[in-house]
Protein backbone atom coordinates (compact mmCIF):
# COMPACT_ATOMS: atom_id res chain seq x y z
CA UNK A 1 131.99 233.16 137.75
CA UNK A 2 134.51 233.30 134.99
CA UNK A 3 138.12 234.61 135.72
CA UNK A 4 138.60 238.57 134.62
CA UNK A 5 140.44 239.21 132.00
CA UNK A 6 141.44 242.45 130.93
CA UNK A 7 142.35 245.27 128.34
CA UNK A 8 144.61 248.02 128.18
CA UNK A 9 142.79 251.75 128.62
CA UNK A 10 144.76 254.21 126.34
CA UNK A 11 145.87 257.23 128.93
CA UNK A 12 142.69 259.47 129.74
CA UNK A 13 145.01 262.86 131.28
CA UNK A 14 143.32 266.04 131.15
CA UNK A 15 140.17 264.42 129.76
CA UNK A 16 136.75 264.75 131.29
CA UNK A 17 134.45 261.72 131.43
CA UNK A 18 130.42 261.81 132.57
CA UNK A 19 129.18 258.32 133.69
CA UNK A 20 125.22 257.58 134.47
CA UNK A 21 124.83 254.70 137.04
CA UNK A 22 128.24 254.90 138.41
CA UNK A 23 127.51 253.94 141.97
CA UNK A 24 127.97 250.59 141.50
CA UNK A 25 128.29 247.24 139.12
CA UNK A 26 129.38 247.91 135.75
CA UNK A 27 129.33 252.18 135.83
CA UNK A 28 131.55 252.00 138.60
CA UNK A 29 133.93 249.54 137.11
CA UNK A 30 133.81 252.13 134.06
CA UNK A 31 134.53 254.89 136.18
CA UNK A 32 137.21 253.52 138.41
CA UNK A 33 139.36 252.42 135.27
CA UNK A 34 138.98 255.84 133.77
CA UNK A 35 140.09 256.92 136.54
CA UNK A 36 142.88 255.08 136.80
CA UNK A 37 143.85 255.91 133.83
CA UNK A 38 143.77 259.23 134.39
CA UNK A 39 140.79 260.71 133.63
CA UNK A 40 138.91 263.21 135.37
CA UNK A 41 135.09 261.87 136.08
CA UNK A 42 132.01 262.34 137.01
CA UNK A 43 129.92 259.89 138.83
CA UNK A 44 125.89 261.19 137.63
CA UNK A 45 124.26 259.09 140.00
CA UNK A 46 120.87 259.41 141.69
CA UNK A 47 121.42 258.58 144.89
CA UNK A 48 123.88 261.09 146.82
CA UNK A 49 125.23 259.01 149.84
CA UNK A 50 125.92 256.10 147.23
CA UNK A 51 127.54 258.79 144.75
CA UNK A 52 129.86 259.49 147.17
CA UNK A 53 130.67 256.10 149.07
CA UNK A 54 131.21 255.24 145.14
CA UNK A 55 133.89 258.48 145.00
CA UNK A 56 135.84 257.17 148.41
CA UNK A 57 136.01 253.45 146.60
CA UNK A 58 137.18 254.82 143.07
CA UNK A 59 140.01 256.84 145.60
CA UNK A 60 141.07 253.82 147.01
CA UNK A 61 142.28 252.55 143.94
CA UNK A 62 143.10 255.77 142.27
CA UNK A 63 144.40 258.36 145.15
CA UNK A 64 145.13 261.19 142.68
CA UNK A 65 142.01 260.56 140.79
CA UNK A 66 140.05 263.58 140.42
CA UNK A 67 136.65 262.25 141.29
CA UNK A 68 133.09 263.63 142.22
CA UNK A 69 129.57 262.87 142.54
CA UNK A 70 126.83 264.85 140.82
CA UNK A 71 122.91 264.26 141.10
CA UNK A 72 120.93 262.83 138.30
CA UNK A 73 117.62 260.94 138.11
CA UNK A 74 116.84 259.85 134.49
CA UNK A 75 113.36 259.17 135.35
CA UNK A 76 113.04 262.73 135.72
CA UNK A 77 113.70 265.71 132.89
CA UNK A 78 113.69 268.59 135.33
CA UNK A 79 116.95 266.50 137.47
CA UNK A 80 118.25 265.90 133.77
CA UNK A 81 117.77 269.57 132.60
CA UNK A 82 119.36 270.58 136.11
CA UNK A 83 122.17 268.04 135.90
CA UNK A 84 123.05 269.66 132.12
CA UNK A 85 123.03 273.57 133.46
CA UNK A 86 125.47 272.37 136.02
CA UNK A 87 127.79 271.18 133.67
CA UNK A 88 127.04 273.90 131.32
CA UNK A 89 127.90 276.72 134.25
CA UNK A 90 131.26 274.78 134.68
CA UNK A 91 131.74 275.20 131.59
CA UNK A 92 134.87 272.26 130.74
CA UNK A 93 134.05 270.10 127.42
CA UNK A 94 133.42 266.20 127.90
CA UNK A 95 134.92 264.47 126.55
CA UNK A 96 133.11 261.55 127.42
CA UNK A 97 129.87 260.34 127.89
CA UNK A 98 128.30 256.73 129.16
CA UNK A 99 124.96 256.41 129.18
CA UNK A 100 125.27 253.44 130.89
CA UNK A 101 122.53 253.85 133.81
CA UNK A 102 119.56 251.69 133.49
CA UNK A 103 116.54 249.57 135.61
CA UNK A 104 115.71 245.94 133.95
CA UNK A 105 112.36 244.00 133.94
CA UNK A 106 109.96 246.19 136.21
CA UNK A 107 106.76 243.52 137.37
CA UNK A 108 104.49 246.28 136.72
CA UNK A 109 104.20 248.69 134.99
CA UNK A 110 105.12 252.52 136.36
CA UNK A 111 105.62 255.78 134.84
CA UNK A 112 108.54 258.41 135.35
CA UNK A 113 107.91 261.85 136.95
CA UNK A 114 106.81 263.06 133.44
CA UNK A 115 104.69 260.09 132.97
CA UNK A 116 106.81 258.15 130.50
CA UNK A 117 106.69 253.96 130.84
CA UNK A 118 109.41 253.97 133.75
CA UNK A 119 111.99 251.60 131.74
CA UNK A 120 111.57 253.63 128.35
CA UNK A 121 111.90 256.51 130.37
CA UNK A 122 115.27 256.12 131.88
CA UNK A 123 116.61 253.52 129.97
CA UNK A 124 116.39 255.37 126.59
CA UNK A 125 114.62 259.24 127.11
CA UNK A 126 116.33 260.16 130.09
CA UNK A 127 119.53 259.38 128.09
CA UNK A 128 118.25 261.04 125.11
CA UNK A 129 117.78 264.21 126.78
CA UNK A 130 120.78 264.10 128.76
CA UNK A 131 123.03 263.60 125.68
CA UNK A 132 121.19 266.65 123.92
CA UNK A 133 121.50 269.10 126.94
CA UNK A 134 125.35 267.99 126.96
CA UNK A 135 126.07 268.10 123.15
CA UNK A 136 127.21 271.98 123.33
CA UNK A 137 130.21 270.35 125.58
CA UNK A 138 130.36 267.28 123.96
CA UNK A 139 131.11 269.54 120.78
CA UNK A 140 133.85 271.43 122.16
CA UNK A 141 135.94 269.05 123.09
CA UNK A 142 138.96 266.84 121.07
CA UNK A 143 136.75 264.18 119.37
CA UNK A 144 134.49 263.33 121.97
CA UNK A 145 132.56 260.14 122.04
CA UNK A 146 128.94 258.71 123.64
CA UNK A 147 128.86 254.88 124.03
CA UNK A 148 125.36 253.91 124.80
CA UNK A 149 124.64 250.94 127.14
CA UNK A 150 122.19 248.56 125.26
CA UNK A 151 121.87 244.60 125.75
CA UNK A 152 121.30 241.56 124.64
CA UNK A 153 117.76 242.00 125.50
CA UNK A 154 117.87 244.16 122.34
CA UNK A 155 117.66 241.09 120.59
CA UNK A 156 113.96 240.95 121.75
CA UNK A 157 112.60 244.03 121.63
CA UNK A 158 110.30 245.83 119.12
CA UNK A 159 109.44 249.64 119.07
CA UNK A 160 105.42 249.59 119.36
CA UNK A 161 104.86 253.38 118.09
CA UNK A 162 101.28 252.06 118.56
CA UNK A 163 101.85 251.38 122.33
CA UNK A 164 105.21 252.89 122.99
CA UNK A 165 104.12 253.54 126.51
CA UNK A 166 103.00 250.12 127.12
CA UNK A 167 99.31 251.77 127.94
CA UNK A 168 97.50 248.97 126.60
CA UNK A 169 100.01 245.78 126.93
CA UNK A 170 102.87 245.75 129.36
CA UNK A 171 105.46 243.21 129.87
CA UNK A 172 108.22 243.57 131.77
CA UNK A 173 110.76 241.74 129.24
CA UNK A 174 109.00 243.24 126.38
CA UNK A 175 109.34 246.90 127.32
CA UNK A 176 112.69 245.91 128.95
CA UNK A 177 113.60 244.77 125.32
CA UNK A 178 111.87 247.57 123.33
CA UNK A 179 114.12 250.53 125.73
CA UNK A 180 117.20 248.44 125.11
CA UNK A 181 116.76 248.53 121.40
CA UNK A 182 115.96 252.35 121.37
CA UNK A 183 119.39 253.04 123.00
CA UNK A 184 120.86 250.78 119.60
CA UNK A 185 118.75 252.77 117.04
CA UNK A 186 119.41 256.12 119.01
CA UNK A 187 123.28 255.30 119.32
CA UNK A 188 123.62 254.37 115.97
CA UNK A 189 121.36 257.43 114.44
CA UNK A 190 123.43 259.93 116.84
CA UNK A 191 126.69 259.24 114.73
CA UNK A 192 124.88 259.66 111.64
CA UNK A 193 123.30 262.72 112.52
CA UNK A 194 126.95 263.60 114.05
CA UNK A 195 128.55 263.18 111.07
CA UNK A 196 125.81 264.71 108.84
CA UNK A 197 125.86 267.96 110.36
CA UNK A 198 129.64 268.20 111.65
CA UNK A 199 129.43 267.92 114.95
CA UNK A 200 132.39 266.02 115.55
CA UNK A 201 131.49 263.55 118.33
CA UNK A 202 131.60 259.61 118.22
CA UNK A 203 128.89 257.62 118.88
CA UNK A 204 128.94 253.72 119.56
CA UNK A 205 126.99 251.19 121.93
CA UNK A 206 128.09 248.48 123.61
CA UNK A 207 126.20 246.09 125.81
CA UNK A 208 128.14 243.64 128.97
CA UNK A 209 127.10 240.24 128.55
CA UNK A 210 126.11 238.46 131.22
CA UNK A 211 127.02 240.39 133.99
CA UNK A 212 126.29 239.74 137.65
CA UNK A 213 124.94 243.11 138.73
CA UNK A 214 122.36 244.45 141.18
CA UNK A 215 120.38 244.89 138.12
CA UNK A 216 120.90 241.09 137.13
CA UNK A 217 120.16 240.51 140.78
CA UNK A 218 116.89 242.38 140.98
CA UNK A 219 115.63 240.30 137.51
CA UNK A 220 116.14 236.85 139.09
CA UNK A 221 113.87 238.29 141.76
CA UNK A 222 110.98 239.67 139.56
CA UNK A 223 108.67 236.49 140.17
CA UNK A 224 106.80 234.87 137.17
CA UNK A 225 107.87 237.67 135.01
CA UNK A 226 111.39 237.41 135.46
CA UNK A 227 112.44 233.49 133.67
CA UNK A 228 113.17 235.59 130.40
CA UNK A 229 113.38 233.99 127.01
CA UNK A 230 116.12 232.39 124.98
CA UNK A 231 119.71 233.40 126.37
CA UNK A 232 118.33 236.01 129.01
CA UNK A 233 116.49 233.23 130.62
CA UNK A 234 119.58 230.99 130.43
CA UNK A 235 121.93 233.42 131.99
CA UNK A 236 119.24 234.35 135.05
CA UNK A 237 118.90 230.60 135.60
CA UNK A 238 122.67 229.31 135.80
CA UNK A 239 124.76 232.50 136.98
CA UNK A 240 127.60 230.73 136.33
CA UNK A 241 127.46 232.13 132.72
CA UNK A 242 127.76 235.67 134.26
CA UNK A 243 130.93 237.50 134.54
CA UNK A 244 132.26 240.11 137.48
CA UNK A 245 131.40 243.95 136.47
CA UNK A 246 135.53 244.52 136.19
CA UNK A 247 134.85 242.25 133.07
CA UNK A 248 131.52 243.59 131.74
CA UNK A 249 132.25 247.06 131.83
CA UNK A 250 134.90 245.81 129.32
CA UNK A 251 133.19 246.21 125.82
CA UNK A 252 131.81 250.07 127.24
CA UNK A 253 135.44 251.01 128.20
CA UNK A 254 136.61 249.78 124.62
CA UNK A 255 133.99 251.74 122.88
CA UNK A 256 134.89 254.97 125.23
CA UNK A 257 138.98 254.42 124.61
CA UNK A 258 140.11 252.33 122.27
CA UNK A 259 141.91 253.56 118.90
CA UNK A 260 139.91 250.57 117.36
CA UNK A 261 136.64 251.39 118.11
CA UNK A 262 134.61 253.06 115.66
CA UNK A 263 131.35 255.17 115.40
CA UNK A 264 128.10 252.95 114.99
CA UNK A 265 129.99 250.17 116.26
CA UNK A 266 128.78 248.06 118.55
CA UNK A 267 130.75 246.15 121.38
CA UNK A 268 130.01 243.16 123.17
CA UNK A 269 131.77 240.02 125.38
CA UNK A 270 133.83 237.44 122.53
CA UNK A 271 132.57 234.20 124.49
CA UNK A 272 129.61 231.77 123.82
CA UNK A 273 126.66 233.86 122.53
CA UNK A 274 128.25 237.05 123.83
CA UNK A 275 127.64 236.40 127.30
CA UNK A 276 131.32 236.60 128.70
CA UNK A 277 134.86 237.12 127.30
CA UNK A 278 137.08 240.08 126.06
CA UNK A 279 135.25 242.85 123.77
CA UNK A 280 134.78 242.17 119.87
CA UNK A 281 132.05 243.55 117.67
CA UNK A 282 128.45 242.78 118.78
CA UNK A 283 125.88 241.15 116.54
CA UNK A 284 123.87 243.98 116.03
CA UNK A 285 119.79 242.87 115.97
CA UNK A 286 117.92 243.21 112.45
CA UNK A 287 115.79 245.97 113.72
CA UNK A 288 118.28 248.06 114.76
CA UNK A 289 119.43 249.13 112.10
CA UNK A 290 116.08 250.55 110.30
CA UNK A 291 117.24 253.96 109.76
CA UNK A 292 113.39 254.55 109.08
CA UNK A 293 112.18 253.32 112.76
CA UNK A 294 115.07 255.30 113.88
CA UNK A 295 114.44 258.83 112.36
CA UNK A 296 110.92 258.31 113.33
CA UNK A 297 111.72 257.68 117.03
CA UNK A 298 114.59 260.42 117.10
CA UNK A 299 111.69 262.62 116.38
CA UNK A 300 109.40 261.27 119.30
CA UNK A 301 111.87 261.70 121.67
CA UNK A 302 112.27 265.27 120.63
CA UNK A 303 108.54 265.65 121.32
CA UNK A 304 107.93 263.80 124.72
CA UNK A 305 111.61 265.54 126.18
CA UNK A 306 111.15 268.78 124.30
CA UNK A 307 114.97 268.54 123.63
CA UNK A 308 116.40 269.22 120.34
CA UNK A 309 118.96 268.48 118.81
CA UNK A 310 120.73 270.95 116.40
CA UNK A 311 121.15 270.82 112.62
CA UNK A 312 123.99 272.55 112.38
């Protein structure tokens, strides 16, 4: 593994962060350094017991931290819908928001509780949702921002409007590949919308690298499907490219902090093809940024979650 290096987190007081996936690997490195820079956050996790095992390990390393676990299940837009009134009843802005919850390279193909493609559905819709339902408190608070977890898997993928489900063709890697880039176009079309109609919220993406991760873990396990192409394939087949998730959750915590950081951007590692190193802007893939392909799926989304985003 390479040796962490770091950056400094400017100081999060009073400020209230919301972070998918934070039970373990790179969402709880985002939330522990959050918290210990003194942010209050909110683990949105989908498994309870690991939620909160995740809260006493955060604790550990930040004793005044105010830290708690909340229920969410992307796969599913009832948990998302109930997740959002929760937060809406508490009513306290956020401040932040990391989508950064996500399942890679699934052999076969399975659908989500509302009978979406399981990776497009919690990957890119269940985040789409969530970040609609939450825009009322993203809105209220002091220049809030969403950083969007993508990868370099984006570099792969292709939006099939054709076969967005994957009905007729699935591939693990390819549908991996085609949710990854929908998080780019929908992070990227999110600050122009933002900006369009004033809603004063920052939105970026930024993607870890090569990150050893129970997510990395479970692709080197998938069987014939799981060698990858190109760089994925590299990483998955000498680990020793791979960082620790203190360093990959680097580029996300940039793109949630830093002064620097800027909406559309995109973050990723500095090293050899972006696989490990400090955070520096990302190559962003060609077909992320058709604003046509993403209007058109902003508007899908809309349809399949039956969220909507406002104009005004």
């Amino acid at each position: 593994m390479t040796t962490t290096r770091d950056i400094d987190i400017p100081d999060q007081t009073g400020r209230l962060a919301v972070v998918t996936g934070a039970n373990s690997g790179i969402g709880l490195e985002e939330a522990r350094r959050l918290a210990q820079a003194g942010a209050d956050v909110i683990l949105a996790v989908r498994n309870p017991t690991k939620g909160a095992a995740a809260v006493d390990d955060i604790r550990g390393s930040a004793p005044t931290a105010e830290v708690s676990a909340e229920s969410l299940d992307l796969s599913s837009l009832d948990s998302v819908e109930a997740f959002a009134q929760t937060m809406t009843g508490r009513g306290r802005p956020v401040d932040i928001l990391i989508n950064n919850a996500g399942i890679m390279a699934v052999p076969k193909r399975e659908v989500t509780a509302d009978g979406f493609e399981l990776q497009l559905g919690t990957n890119h819709l269940g985040h789409f949702a969530l970040t609609g339902r939450l825009l009322p408190l993203l809105r209220q608070a002091d220049a809030a921002r969403v950083v969007t977890l993508s990868s370099t898997a984006a570099r792969l993928g292709r939006i099939n409007f054709d076969d967005l489900q994957s009905e007729r063709r699935y591939g693990a890697w390819r549908a991996y590949g085609q949710s990854k880039l929908a998080d780019l176009l929908f992070a990227f079309e999110l600050q122009r919308r933002s900006v369009a109609h004033g809603w004063g919220v920052m939105s970026n993406a930024a993607h870890p690298g090569s990150t050893h991760t129970n997510l990395q873990a479970t692709g080197r396990n998938l069987g014939k499907d799981s060698r990858g192409t190109g760089l994925i394939g590299l990483a998955m087949r000498f680990p020793g490219i791979s960082q620790m998730p203190a360093q990959g959750a680097l580029p996300t915590l940039f793109a949630a902090t830093s002064p620097d950081a800027v909406g559309s951007g995109y973050y990723g590692p500095n090293g050899f093809q972006e696989m490990n190193g400090l955070p520096a802007p990302a190559s962003v893939p060609r077909r992320a940024l058709s604003e046509q392909d993403a209007v058109r799926l902003w508007q899908v989304a809309e349809d399949l979650t039956q969220v909507s985003y406002p104009t005004g």
